[in-house]
Protein backbone atom coordinates (compact mmCIF):
# COMPACT_ATOMS: atom_id res chain seq x y z
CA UNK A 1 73.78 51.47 217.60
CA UNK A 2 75.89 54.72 217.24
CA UNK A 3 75.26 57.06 214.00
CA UNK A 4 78.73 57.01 212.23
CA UNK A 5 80.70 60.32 213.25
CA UNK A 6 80.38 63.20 210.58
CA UNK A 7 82.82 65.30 209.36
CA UNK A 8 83.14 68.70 209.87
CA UNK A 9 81.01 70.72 207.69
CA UNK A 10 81.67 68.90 204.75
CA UNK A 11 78.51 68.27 202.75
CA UNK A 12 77.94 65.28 200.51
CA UNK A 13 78.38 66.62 197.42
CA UNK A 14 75.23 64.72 195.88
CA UNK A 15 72.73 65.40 198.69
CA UNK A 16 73.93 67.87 200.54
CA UNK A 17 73.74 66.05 204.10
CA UNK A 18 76.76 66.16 205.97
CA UNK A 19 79.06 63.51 205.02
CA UNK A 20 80.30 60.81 206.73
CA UNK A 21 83.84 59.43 207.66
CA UNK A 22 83.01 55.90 206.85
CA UNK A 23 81.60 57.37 203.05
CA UNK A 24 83.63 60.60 202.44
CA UNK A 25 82.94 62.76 200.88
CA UNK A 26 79.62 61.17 200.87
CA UNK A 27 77.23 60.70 203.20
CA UNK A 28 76.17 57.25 202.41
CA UNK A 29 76.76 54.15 200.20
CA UNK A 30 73.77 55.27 198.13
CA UNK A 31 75.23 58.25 197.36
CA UNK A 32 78.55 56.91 196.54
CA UNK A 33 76.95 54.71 194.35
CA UNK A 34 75.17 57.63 192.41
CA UNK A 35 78.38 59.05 192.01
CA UNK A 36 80.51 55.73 190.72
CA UNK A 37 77.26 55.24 187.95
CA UNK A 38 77.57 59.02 186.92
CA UNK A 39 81.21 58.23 186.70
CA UNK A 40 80.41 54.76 184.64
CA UNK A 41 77.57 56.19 182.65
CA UNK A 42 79.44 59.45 181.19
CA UNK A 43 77.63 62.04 182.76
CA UNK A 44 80.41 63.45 184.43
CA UNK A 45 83.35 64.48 181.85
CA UNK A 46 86.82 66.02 181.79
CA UNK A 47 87.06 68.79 179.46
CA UNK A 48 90.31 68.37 176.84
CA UNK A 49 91.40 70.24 174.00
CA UNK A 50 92.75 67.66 170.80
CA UNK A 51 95.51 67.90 169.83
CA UNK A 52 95.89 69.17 166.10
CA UNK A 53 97.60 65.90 164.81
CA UNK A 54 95.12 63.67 166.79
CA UNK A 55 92.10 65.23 164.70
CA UNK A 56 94.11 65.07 161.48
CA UNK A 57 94.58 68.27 161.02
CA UNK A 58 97.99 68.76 159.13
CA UNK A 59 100.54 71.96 160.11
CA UNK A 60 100.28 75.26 158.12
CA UNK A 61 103.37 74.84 155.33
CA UNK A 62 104.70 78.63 156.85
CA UNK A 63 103.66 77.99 160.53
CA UNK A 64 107.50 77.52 161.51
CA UNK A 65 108.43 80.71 159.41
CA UNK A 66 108.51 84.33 161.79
């Protein structure tokens, strides 16, 4: 049985062993499924600023005036 053929110096970015072509950018199933349930559980977010009307927050009466 042949070990699957890395890539480059690409490490897996949640053990740090190179990754593999079959997982990449991983360098196993078990780490790409640590990622997908840090994906699922929340732990990994994408920052966003709200918008002022989606938080309710109503425009100053003399924001339009220079």
């Amino acid at each position: 049985m042949s070990r699957p053929e890395a890539i480059g110096d690409r490490k897996c970015p949640i053990c740090g062993k190179a990754s593999e072509r079959k997982w990449h950018p991983f360098c196993s199933k078990r780490c790409a499924d640590v990622d997908l349930n840090r994906w699922l559980s929340g732990v990994y977010t994408i920052p966003a600023a709200a918008d002022e009307d989606e938080i309710g927050i109503a425009p100053r009466p003399d924001a339009d005036r220079d």
